[in-house]
PDB file of N, CA and C in Angstrom:
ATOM      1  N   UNK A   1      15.821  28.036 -14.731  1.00  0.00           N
ATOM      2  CA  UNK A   1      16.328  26.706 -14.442  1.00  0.00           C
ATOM      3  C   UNK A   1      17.819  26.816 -14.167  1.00  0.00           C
ATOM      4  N   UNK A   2      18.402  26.411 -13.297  1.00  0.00           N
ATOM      5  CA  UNK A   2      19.879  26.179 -12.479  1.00  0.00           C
ATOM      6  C   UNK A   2      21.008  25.854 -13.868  1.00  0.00           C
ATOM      7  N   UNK A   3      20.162  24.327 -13.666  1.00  0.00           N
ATOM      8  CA  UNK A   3      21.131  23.420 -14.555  1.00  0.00           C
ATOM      9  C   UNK A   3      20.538  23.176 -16.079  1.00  0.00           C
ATOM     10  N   UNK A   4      21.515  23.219 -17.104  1.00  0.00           N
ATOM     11  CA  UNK A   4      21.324  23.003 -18.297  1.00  0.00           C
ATOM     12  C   UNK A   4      21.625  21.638 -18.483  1.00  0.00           C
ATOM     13  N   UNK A   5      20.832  20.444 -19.154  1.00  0.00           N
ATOM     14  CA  UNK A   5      21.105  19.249 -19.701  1.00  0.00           C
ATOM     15  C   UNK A   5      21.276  19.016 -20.960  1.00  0.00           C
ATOM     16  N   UNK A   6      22.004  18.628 -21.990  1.00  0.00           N
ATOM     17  CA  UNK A   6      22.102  18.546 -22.994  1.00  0.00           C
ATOM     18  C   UNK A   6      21.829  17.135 -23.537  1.00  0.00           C
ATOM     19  N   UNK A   7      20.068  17.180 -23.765  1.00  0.00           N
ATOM     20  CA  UNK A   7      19.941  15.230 -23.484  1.00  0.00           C
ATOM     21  C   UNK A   7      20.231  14.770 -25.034  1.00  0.00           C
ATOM     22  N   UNK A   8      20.737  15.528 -26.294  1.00  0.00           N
ATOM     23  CA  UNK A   8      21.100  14.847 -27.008  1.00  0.00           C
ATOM     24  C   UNK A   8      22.674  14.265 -26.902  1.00  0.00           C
ATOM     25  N   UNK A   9      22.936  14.664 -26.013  1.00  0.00           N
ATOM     26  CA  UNK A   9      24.374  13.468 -25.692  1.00  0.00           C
ATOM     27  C   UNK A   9      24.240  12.735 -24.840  1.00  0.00           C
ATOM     28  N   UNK A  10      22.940  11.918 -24.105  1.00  0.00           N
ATOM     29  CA  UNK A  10      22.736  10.976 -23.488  1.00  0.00           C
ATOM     30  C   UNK A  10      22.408   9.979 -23.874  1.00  0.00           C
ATOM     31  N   UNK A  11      22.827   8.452 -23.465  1.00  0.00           N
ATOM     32  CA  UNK A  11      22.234   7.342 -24.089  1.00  0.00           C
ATOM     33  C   UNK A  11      20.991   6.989 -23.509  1.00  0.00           C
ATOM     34  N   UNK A  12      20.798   6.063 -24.218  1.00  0.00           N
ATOM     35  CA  UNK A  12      19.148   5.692 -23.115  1.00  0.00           C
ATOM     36  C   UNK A  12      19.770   5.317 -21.346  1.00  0.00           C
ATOM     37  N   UNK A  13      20.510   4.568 -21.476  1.00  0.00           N
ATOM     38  CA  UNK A  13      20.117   3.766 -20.130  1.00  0.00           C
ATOM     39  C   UNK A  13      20.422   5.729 -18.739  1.00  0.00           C
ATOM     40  N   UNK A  14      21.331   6.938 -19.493  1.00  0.00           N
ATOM     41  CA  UNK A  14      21.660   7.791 -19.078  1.00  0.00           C
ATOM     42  C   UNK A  14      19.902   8.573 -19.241  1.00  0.00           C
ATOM     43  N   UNK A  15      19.601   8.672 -19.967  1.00  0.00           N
ATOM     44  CA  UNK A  15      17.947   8.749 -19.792  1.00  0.00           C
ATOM     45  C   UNK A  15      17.226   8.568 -18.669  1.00  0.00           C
ATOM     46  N   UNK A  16      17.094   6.945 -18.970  1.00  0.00           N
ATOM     47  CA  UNK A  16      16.164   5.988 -18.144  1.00  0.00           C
ATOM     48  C   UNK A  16      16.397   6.617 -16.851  1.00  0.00           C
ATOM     49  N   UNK A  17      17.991   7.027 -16.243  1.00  0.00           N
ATOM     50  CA  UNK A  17      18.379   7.474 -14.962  1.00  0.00           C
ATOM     51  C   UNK A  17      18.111   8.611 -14.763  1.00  0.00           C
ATOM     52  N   UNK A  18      17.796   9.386 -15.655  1.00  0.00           N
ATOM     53  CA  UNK A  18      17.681  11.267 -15.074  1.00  0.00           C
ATOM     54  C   UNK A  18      16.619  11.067 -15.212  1.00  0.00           C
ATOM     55  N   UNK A  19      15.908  10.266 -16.080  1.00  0.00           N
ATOM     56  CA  UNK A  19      14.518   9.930 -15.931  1.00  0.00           C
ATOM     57  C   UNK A  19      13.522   9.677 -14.636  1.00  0.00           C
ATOM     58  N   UNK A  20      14.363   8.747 -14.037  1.00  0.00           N
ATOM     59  CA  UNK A  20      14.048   8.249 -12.413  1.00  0.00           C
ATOM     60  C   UNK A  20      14.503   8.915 -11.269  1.00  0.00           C
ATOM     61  N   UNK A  21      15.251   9.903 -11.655  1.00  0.00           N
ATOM     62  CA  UNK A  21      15.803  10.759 -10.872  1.00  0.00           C
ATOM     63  C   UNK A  21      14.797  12.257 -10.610  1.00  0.00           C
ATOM     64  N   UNK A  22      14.093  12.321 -11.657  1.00  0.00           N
ATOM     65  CA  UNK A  22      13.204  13.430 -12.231  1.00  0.00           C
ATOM     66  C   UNK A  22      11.742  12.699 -11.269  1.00  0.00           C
ATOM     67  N   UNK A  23      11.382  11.551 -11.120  1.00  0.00           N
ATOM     68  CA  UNK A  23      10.257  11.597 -10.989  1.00  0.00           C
ATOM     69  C   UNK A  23      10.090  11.433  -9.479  1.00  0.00           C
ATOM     70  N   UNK A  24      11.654  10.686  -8.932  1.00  0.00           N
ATOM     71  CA  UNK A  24      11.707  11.022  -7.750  1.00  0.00           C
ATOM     72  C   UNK A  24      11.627  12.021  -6.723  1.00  0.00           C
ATOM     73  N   UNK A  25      12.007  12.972  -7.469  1.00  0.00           N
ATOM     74  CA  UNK A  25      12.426  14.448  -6.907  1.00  0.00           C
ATOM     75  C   UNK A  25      10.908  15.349  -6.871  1.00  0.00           C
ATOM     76  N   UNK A  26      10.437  14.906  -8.006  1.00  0.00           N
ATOM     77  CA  UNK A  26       8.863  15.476  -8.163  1.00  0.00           C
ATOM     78  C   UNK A  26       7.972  14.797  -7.444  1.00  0.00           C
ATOM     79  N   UNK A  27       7.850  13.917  -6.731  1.00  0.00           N
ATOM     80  CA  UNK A  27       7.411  13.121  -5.187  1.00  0.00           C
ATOM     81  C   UNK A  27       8.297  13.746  -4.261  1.00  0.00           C
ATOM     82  N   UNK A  28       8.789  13.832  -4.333  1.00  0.00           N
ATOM     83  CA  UNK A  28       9.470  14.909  -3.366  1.00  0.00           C
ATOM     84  C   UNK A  28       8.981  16.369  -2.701  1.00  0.00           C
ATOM     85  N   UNK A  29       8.982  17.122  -4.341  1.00  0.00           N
ATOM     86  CA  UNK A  29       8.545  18.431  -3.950  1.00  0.00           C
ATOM     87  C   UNK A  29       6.709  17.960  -3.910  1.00  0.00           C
ATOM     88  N   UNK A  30       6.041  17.232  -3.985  1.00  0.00           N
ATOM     89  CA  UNK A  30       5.011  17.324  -4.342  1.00  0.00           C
ATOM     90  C   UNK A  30       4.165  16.726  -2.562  1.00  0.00           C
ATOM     91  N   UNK A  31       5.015  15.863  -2.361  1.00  0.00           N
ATOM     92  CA  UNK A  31       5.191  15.158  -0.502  1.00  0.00           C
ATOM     93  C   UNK A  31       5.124  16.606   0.304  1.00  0.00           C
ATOM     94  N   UNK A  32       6.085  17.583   0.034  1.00  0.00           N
ATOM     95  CA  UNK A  32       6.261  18.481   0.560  1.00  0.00           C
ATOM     96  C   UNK A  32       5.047  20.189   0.827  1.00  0.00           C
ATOM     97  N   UNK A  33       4.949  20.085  -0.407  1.00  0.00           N
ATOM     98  CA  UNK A  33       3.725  20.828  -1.200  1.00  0.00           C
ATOM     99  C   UNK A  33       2.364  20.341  -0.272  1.00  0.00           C
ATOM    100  N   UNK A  34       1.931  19.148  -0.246  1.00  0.00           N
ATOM    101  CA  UNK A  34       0.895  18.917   0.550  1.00  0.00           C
ATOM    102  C   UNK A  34       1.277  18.992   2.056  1.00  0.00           C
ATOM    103  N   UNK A  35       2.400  19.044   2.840  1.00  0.00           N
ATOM    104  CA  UNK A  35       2.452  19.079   3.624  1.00  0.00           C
ATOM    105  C   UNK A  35       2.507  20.364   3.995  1.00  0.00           C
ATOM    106  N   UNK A  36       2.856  21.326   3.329  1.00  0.00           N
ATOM    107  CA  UNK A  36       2.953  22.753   3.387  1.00  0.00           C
ATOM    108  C   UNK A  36       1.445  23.687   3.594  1.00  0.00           C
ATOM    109  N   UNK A  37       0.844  22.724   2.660  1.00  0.00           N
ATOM    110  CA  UNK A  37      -0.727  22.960   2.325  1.00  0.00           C
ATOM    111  C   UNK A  37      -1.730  22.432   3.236  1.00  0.00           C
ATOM    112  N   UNK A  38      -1.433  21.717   3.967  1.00  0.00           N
ATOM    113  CA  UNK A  38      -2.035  21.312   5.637  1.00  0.00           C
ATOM    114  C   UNK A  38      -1.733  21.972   6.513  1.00  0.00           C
ATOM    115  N   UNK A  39      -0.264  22.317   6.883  1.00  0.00           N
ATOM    116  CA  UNK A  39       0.104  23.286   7.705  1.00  0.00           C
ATOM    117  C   UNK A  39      -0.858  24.428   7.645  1.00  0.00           C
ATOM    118  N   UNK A  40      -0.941  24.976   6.299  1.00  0.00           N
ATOM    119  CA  UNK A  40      -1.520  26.102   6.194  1.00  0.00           C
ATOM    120  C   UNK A  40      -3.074  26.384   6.265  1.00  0.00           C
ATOM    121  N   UNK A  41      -3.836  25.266   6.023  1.00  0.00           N
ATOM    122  CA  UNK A  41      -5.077  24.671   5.990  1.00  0.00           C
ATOM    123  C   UNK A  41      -5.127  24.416   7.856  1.00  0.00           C
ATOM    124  N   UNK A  42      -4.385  24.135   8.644  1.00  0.00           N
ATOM    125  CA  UNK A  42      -4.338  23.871   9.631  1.00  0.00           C
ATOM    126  C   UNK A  42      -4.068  25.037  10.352  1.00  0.00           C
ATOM    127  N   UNK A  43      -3.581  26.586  10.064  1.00  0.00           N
ATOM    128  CA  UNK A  43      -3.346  27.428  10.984  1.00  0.00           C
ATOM    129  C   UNK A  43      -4.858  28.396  10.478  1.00  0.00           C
ATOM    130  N   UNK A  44      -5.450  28.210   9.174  1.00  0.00           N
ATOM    131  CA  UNK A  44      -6.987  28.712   8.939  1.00  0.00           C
ATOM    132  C   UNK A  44      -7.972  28.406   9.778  1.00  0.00           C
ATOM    133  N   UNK A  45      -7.434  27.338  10.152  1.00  0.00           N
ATOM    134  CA  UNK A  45      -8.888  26.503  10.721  1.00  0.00           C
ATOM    135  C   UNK A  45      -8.544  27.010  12.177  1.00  0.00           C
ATOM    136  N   UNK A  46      -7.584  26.490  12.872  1.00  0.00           N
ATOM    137  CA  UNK A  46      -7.481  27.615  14.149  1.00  0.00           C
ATOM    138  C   UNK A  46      -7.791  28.918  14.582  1.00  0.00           C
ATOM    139  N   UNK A  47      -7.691  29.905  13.668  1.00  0.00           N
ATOM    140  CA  UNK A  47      -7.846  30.968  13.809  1.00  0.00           C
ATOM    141  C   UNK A  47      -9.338  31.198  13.693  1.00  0.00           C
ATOM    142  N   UNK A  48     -10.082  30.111  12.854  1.00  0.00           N
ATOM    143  CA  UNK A  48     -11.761  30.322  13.786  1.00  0.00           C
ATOM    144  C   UNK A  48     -11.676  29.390  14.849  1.00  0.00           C
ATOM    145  N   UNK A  49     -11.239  29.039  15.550  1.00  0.00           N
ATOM    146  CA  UNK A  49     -11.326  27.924  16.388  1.00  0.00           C
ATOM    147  C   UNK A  49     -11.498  26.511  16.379  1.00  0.00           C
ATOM    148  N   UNK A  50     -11.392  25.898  15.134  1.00  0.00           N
ATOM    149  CA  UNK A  50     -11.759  24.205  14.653  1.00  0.00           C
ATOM    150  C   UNK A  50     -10.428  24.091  14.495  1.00  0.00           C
ATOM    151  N   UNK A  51     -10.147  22.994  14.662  1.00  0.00           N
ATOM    152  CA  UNK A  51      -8.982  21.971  14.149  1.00  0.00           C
ATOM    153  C   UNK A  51      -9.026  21.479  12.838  1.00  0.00           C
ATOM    154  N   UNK A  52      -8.292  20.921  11.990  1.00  0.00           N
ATOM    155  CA  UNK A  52      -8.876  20.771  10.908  1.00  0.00           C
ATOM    156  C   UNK A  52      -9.067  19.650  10.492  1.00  0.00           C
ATOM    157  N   UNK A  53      -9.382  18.596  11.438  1.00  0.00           N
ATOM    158  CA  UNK A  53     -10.343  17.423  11.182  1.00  0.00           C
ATOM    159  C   UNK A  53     -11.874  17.786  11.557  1.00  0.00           C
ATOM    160  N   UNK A  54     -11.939  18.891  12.704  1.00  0.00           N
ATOM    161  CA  UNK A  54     -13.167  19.129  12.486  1.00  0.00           C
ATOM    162  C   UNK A  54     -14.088  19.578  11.449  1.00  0.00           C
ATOM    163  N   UNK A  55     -12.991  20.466  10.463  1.00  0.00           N
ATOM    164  CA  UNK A  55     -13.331  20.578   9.322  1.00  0.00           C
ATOM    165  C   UNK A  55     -13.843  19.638   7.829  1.00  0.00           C
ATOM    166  N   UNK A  56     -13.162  19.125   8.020  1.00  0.00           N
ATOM    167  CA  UNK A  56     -12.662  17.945   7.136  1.00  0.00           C
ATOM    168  C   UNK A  56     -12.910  16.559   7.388  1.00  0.00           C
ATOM    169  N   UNK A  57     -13.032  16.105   8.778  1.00  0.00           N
ATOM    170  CA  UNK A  57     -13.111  15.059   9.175  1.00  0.00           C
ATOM    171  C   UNK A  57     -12.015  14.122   9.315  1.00  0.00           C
ATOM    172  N   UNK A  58     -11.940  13.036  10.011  1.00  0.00           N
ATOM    173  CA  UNK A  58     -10.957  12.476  10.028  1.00  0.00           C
ATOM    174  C   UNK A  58     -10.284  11.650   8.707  1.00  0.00           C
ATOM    175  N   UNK A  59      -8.856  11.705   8.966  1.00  0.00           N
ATOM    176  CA  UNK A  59      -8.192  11.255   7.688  1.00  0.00           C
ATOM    177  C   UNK A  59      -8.350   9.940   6.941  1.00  0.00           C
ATOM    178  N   UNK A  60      -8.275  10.195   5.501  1.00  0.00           N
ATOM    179  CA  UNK A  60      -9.124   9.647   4.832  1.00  0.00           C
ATOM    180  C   UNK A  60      -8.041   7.948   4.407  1.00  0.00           C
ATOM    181  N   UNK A  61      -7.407   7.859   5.698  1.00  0.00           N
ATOM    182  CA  UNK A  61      -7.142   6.121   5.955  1.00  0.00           C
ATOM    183  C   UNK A  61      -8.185   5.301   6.218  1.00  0.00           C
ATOM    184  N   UNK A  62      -8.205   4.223   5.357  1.00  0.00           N
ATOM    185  CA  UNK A  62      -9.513   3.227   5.376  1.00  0.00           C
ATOM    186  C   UNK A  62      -8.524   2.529   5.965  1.00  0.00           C
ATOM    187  N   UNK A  63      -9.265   1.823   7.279  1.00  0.00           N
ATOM    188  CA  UNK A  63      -9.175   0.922   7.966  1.00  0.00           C
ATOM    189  C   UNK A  63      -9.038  -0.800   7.102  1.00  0.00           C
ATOM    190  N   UNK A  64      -8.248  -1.246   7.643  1.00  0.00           N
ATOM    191  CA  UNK A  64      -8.302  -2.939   7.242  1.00  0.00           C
ATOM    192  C   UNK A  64      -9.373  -4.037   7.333  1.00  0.00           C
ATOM    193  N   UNK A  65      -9.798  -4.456   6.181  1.00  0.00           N
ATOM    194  CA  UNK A  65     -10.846  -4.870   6.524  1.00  0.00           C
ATOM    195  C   UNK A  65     -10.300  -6.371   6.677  1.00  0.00           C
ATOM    196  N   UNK A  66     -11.077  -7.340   7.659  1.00  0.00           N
ATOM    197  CA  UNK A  66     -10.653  -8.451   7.772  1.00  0.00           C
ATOM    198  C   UNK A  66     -11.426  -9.357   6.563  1.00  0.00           C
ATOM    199  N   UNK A  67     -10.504 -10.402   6.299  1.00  0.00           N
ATOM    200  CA  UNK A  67     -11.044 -11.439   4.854  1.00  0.00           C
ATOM    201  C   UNK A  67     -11.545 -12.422   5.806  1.00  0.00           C
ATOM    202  N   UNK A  68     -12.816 -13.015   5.133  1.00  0.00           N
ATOM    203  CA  UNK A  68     -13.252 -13.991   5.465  1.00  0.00           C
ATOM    204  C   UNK A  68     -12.631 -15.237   5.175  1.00  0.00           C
ATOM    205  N   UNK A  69     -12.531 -16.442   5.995  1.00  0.00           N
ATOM    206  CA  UNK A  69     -12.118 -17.700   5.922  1.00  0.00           C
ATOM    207  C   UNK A  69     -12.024 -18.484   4.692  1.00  0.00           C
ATOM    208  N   UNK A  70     -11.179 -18.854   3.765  1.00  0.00           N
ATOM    209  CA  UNK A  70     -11.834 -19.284   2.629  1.00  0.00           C
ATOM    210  C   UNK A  70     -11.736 -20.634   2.837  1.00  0.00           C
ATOM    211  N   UNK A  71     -10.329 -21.422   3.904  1.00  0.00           N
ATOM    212  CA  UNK A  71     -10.277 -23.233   4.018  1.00  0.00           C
ATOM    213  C   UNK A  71     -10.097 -23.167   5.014  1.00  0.00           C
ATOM    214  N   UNK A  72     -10.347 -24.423   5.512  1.00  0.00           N
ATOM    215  CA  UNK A  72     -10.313 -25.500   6.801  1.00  0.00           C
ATOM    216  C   UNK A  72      -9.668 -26.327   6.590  1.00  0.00           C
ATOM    217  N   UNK A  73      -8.923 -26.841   8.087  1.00  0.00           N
ATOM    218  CA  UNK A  73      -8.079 -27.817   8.180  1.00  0.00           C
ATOM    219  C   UNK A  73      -9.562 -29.132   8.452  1.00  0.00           C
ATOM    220  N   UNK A  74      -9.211 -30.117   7.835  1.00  0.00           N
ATOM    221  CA  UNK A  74     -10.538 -31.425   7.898  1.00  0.00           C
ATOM    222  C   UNK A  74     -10.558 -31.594   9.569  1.00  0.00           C
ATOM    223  N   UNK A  75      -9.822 -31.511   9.612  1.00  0.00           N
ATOM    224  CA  UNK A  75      -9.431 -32.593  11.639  1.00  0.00           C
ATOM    225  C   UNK A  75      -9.348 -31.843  12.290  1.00  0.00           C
ATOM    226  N   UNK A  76      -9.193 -30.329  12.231  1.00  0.00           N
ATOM    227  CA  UNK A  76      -9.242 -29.195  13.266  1.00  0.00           C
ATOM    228  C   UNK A  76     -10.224 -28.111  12.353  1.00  0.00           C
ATOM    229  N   UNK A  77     -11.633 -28.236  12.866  1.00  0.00           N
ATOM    230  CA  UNK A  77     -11.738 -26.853  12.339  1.00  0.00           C
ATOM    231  C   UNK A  77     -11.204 -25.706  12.901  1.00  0.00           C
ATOM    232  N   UNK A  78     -10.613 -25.315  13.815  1.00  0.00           N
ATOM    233  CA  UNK A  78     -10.526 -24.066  14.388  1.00  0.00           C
ATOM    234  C   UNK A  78      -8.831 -23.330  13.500  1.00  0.00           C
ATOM    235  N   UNK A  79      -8.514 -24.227  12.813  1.00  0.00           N
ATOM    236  CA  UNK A  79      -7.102 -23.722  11.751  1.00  0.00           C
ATOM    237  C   UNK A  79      -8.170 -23.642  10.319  1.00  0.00           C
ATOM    238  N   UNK A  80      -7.814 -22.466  10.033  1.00  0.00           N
ATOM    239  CA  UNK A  80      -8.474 -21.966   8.874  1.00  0.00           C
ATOM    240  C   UNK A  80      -7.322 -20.520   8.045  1.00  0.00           C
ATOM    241  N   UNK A  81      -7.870 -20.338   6.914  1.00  0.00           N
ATOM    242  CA  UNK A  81      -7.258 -19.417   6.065  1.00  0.00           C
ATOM    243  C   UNK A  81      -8.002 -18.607   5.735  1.00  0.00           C
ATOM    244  N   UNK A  82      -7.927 -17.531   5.117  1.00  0.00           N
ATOM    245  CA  UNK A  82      -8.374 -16.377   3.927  1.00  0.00           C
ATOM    246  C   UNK A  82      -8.059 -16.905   2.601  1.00  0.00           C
ATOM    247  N   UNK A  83      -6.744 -17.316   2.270  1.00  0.00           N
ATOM    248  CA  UNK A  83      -6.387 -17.102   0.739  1.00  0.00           C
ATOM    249  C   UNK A  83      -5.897 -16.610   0.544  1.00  0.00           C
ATOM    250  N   UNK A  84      -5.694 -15.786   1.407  1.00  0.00           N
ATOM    251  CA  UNK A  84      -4.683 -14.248   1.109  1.00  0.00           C
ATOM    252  C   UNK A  84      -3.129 -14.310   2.205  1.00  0.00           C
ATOM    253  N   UNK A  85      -1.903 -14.075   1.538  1.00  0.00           N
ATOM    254  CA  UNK A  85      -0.931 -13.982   2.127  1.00  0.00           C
ATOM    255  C   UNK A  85      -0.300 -15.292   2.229  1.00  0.00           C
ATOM    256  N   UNK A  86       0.982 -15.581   3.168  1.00  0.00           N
ATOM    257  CA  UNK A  86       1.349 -16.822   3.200  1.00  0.00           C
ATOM    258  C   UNK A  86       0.571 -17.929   3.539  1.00  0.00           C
ATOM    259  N   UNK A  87       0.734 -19.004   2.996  1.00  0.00           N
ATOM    260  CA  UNK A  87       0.073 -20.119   3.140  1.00  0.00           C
ATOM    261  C   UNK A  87       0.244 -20.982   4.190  1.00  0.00           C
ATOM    262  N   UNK A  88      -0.631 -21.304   5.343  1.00  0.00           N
ATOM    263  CA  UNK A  88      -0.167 -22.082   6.852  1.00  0.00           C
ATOM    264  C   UNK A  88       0.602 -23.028   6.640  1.00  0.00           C
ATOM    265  N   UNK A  89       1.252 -23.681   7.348  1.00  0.00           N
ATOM    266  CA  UNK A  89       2.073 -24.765   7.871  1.00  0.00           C
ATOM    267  C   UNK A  89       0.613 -25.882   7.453  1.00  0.00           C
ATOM    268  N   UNK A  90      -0.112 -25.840   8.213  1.00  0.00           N
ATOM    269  CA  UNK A  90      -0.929 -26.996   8.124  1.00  0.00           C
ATOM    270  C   UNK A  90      -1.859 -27.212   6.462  1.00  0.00           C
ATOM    271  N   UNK A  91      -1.638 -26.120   5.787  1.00  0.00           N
ATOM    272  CA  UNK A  91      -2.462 -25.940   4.596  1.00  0.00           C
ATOM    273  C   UNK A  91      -1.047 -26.591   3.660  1.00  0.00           C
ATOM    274  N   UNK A  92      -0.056 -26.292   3.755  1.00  0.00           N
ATOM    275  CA  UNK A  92       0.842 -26.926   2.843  1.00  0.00           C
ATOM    276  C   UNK A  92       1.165 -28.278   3.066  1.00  0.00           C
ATOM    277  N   UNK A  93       0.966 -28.839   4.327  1.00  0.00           N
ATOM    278  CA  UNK A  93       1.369 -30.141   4.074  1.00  0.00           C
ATOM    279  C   UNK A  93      -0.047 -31.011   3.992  1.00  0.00           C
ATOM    280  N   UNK A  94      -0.963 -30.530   4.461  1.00  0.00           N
ATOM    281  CA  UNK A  94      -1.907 -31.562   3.554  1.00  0.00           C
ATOM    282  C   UNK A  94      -2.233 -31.395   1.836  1.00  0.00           C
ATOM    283  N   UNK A  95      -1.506 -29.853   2.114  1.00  0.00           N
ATOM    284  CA  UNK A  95      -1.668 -29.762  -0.100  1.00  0.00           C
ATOM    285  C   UNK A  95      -0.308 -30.729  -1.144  1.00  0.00           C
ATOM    286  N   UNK A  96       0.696 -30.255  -0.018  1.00  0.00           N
ATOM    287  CA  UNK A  96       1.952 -31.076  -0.790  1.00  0.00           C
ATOM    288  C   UNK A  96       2.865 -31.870   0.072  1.00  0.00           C
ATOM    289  N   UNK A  97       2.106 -32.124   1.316  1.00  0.00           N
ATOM    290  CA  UNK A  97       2.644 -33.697   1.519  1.00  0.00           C
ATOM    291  C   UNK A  97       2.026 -34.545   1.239  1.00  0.00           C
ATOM    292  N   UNK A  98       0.626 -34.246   1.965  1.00  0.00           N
ATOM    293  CA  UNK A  98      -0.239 -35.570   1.625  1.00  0.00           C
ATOM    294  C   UNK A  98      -1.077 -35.629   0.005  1.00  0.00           C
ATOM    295  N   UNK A  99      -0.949 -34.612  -0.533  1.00  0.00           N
ATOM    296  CA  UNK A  99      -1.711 -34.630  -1.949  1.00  0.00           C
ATOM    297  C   UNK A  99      -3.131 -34.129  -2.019  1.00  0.00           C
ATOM    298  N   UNK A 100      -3.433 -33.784  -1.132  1.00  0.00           N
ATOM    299  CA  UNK A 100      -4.847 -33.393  -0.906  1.00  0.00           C
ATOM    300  C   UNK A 100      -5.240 -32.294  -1.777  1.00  0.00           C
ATOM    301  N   UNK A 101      -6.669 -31.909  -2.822  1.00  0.00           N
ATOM    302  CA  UNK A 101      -6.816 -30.852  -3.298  1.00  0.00           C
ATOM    303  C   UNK A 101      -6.821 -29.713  -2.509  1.00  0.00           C
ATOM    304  N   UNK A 102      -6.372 -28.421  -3.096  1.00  0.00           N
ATOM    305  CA  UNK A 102      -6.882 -27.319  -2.411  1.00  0.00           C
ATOM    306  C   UNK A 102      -8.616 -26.884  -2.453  1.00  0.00           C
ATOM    307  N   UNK A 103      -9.244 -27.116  -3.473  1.00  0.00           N
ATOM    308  CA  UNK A 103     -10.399 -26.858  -3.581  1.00  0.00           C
ATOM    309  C   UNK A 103     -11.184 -27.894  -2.576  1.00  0.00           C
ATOM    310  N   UNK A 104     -10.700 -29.363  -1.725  1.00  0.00           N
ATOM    311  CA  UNK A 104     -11.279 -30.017  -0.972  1.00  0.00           C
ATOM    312  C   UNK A 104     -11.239 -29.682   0.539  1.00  0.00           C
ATOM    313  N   UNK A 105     -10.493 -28.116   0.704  1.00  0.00           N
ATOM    314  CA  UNK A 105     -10.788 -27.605   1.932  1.00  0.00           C
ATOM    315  C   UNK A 105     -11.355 -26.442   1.735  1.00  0.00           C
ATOM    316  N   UNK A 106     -11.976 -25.906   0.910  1.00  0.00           N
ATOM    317  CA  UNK A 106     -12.849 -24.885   0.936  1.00  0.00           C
ATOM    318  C   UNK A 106     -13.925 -24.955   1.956  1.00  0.00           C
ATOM    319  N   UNK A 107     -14.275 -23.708   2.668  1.00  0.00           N
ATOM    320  CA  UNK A 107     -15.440 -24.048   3.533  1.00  0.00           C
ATOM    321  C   UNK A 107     -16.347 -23.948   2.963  1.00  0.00           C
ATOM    322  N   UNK A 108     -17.720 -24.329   2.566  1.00  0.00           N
ATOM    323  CA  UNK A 108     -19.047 -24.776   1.771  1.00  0.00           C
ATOM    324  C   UNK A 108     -19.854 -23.702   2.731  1.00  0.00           C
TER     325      UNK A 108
END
């Protein structure tokens, strides 16, 4: 090891920081490590002739799945929500201008 720390002369909050400094750095080497380890996984697989999704298949990103509708605007159906994320222009002012429940635009 390089550097010597002497953590009984640190306070906590000097902790808490080499602390976060430590776990950063270990995402770091560890980001790196897998990338090192594909490279290398990637010049194996060439040398029989596959790529190494052919191996492996394609990467293991799951696609977005779309949410279903959860409300309707009463007077337009074609403005609708999920539930999820910011809340429309038209969903807030019939919730808190006009007073309307949220549970009275659920779609049934």
């Amino acid at each position: 090891m390089a550097n010597t720390i002497n953590l009984d002369k640190l306070n906590k909050d000097d902790l808490l920081a080499l602390a976060k400094q430590v776990e950063g750095q270990l995402k770091v080497v560890e980001t790196r490590r897998q990338k090192d380890a594909k490279a290398e996984a990637e010049k194996v697989a060439q040398k029989y002739g596959f790529s190494l999704s052919d191996l492996v298949g394609p990467s293991a990103k799951s696609p977005k799945t779309k949410r279903l509708d959860k409300y309707r605007h009463p007077d337009d159906p074609t403005q609708t929500w999920s539930g999820h994320g910011r809340r429309p222009k038209w969903f807030l002012k019939l919730t808190e201008e006009k007073g309307i429940n949220a549970d009275d635009l659920i779609i049934k």
